[in-house]
N, C-alpha and C. Protein backbone atom coordinates (compact mmCIF):
# COMPACT_ATOMS: atom_id res chain seq x y z
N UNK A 1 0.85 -1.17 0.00
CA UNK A 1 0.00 0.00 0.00
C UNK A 1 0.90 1.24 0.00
N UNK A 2 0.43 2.13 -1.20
CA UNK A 2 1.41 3.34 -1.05
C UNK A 2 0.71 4.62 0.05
N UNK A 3 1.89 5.23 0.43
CA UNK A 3 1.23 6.43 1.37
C UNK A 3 1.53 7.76 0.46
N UNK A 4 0.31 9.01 0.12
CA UNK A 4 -0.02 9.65 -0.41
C UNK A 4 -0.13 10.73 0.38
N UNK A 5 -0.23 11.77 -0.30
CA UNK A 5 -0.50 13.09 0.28
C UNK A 5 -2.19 13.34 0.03
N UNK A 6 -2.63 13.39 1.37
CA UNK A 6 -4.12 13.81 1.34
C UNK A 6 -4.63 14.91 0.28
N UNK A 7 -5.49 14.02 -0.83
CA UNK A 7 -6.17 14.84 -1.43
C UNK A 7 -6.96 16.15 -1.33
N UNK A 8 -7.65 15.80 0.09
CA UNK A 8 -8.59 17.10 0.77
C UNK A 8 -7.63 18.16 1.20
N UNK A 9 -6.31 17.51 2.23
CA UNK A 9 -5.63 19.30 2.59
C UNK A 9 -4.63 19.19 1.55
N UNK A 10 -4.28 18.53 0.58
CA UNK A 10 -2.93 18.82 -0.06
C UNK A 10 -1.49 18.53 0.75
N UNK A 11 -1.81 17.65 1.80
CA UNK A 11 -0.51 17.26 2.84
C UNK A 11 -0.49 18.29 4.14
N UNK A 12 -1.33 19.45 4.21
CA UNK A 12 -1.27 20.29 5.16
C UNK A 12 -1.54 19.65 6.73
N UNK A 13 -2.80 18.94 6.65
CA UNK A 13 -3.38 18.08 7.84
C UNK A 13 -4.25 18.66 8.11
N UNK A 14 -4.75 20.09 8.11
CA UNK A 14 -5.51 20.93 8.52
C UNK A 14 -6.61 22.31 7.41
N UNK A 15 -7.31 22.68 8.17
CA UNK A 15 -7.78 23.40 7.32
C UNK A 15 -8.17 24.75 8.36
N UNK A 16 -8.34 26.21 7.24
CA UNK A 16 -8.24 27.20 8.68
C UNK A 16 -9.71 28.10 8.21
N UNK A 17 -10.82 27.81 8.73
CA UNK A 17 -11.82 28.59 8.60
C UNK A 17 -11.81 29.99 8.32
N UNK A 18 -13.18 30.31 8.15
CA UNK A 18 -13.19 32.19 8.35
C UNK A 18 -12.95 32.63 8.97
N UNK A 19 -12.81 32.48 10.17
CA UNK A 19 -12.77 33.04 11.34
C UNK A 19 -11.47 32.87 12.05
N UNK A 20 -10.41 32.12 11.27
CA UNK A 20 -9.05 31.93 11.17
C UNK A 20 -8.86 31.02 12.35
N UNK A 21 -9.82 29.72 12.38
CA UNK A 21 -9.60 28.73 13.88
C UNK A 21 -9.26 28.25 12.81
N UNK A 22 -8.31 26.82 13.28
CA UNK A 22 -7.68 25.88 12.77
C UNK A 22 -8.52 24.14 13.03
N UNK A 23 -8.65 23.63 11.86
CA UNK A 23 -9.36 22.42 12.47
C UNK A 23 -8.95 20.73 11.52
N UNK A 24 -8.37 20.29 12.42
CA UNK A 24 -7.80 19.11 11.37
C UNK A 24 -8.44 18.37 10.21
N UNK A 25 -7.82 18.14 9.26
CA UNK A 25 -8.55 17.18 7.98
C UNK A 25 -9.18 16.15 8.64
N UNK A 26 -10.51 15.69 8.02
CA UNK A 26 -11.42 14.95 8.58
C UNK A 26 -10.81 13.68 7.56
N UNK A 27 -10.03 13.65 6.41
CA UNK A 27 -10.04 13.18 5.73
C UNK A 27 -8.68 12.18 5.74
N UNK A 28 -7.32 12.98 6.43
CA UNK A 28 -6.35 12.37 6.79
C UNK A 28 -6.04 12.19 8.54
N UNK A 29 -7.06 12.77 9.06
CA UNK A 29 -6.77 13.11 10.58
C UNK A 29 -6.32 13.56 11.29
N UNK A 30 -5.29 14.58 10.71
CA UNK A 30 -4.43 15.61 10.70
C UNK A 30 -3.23 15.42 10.19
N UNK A 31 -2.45 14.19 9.97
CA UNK A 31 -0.91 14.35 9.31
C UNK A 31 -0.92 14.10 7.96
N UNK A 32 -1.98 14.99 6.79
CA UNK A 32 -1.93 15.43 5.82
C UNK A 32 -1.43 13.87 4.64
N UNK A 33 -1.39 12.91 4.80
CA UNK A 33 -0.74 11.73 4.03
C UNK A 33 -2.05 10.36 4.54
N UNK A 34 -2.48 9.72 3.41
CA UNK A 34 -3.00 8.82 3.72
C UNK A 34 -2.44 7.61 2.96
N UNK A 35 -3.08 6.77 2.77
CA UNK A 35 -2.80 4.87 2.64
C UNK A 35 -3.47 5.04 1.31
N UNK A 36 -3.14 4.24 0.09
CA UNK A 36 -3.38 4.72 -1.00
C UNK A 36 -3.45 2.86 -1.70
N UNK A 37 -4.32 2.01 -1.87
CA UNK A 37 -4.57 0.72 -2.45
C UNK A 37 -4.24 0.58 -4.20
N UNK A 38 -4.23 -0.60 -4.33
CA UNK A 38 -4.42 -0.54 -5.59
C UNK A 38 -5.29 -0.19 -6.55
N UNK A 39 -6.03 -0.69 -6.18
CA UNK A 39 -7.29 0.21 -6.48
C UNK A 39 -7.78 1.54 -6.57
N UNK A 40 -6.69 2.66 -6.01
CA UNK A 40 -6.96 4.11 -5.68
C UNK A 40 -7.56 4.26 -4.65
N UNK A 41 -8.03 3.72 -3.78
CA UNK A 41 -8.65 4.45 -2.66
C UNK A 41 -7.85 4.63 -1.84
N UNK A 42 -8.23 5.93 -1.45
CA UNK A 42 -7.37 6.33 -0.10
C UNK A 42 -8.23 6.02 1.51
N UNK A 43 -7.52 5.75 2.41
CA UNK A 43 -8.20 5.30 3.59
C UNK A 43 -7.08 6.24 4.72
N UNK A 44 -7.44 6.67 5.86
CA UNK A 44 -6.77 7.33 6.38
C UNK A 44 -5.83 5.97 7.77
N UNK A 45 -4.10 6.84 7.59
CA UNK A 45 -3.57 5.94 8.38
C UNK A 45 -3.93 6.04 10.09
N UNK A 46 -3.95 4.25 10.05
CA UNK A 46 -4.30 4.49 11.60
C UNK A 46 -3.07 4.79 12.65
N UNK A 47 -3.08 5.22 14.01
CA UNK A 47 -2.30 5.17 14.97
C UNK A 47 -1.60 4.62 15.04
N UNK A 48 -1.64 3.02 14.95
CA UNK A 48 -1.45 2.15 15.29
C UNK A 48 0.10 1.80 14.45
N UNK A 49 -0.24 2.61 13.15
CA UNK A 49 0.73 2.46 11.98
C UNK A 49 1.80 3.85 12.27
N UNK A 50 1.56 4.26 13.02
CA UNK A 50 2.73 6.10 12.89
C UNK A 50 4.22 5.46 13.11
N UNK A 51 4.50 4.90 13.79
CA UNK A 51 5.61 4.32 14.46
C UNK A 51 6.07 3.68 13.12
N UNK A 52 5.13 2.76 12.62
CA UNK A 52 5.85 2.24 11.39
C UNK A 52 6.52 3.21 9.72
N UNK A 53 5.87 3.83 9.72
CA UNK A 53 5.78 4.66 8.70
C UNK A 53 6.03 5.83 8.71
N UNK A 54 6.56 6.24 10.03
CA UNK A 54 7.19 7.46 10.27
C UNK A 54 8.58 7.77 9.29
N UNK A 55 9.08 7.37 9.09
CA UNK A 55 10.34 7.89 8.29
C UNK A 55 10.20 7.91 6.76
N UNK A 56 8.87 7.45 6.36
CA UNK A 56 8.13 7.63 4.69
C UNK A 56 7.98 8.90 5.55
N UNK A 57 6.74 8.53 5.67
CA UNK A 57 5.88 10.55 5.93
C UNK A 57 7.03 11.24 6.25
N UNK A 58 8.19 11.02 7.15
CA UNK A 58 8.92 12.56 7.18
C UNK A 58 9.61 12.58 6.05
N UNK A 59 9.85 11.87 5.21
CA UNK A 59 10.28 11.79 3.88
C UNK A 59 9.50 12.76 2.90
N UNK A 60 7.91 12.55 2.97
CA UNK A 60 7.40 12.89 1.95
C UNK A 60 7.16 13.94 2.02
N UNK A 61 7.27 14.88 3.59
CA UNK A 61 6.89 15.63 4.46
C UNK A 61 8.03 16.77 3.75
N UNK A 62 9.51 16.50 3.80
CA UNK A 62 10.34 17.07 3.19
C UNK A 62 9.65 17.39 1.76
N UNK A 63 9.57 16.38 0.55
CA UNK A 63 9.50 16.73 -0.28
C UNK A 63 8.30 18.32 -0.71
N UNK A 64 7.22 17.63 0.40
CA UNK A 64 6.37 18.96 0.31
C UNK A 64 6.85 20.60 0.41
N UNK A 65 7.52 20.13 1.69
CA UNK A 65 8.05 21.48 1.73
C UNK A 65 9.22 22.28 0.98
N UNK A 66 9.72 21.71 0.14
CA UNK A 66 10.61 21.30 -0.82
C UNK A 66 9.56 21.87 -1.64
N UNK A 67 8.54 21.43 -2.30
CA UNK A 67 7.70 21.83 -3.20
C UNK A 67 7.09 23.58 -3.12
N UNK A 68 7.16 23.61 -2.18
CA UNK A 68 6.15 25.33 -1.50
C UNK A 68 7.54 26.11 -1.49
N UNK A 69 8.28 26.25 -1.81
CA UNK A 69 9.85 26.86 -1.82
C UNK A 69 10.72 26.74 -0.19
N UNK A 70 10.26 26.05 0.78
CA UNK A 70 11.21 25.71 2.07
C UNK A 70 12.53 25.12 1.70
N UNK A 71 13.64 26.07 2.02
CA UNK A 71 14.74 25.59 1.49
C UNK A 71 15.87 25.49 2.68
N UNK A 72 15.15 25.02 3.78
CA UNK A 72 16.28 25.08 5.08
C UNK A 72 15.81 23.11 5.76
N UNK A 73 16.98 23.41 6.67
CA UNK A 73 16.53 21.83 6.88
C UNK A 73 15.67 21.76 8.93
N UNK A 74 15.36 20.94 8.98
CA UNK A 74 15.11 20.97 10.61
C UNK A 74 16.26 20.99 11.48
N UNK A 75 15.70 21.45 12.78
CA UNK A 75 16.70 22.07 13.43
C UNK A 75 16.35 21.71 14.38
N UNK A 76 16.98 20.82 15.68
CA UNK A 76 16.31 20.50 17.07
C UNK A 76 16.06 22.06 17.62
N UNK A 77 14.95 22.03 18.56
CA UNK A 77 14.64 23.33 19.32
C UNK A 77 16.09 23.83 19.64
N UNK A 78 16.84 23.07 20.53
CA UNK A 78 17.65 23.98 21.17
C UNK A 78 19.10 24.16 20.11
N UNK A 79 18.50 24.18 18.68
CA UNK A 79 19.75 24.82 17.89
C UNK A 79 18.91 25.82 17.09
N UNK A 80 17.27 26.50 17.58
CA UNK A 80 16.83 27.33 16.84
C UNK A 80 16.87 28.40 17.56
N UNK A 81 17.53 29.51 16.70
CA UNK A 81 17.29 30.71 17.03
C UNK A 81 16.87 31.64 17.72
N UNK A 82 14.91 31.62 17.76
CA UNK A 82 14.12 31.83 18.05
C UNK A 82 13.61 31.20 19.68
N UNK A 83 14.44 30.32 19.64
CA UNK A 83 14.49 29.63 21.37
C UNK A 83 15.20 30.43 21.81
N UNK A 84 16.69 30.30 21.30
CA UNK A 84 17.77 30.97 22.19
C UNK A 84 17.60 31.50 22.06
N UNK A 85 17.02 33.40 21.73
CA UNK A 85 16.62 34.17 22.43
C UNK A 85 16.06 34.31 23.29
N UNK A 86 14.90 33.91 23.40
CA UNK A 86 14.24 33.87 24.51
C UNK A 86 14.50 32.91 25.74
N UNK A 87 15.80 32.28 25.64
CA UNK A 87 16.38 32.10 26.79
C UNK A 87 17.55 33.16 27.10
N UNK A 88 17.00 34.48 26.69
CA UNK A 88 18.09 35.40 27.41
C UNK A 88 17.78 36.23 28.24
């Protein structure tokens, strides 16, 4: 079974109303990538599976952001910037 980028958010996980609240894809459950058959259907991944398939999705997770022009890589908290300031 291949894992896909949710059709409904486009890999986002979420969607942000009028009123600018934030509310997860009903469609992937929030981590924007679902389970993809031979057949084409997409089914959303369960819990049960994150542990397994974690290093696809952060894989594909890159490529997205890769796609939207993100051209930096991750950074543990305590080598970002924006922390260490505010630990001053």
């Amino acid at each position: 079974m291949d894992i896909v980028r949710c059709v409904s958010c486009d890999g986002f996980g979420w969607f942000e109303d009028d009123d600018g609240q934030a509310a997860d894809c009903e469609w992937c459950g929030g981590i924007g990538y679902t389970y993809r058959d031979t057949a084409g259907h997409d089914r959303r991944i369960p819990r049960s599976d994150y542990e397994a398939v974690s290093e696809r999705l952060e894989q594909l997770e890159a490529e997205r952001m890769r796609e939207i022009g993100y051209t930096g890589e991750a950074r543990k908290p305590w080598e970002q910037a924006i922390r260490q300031q505010r630990d001053e």
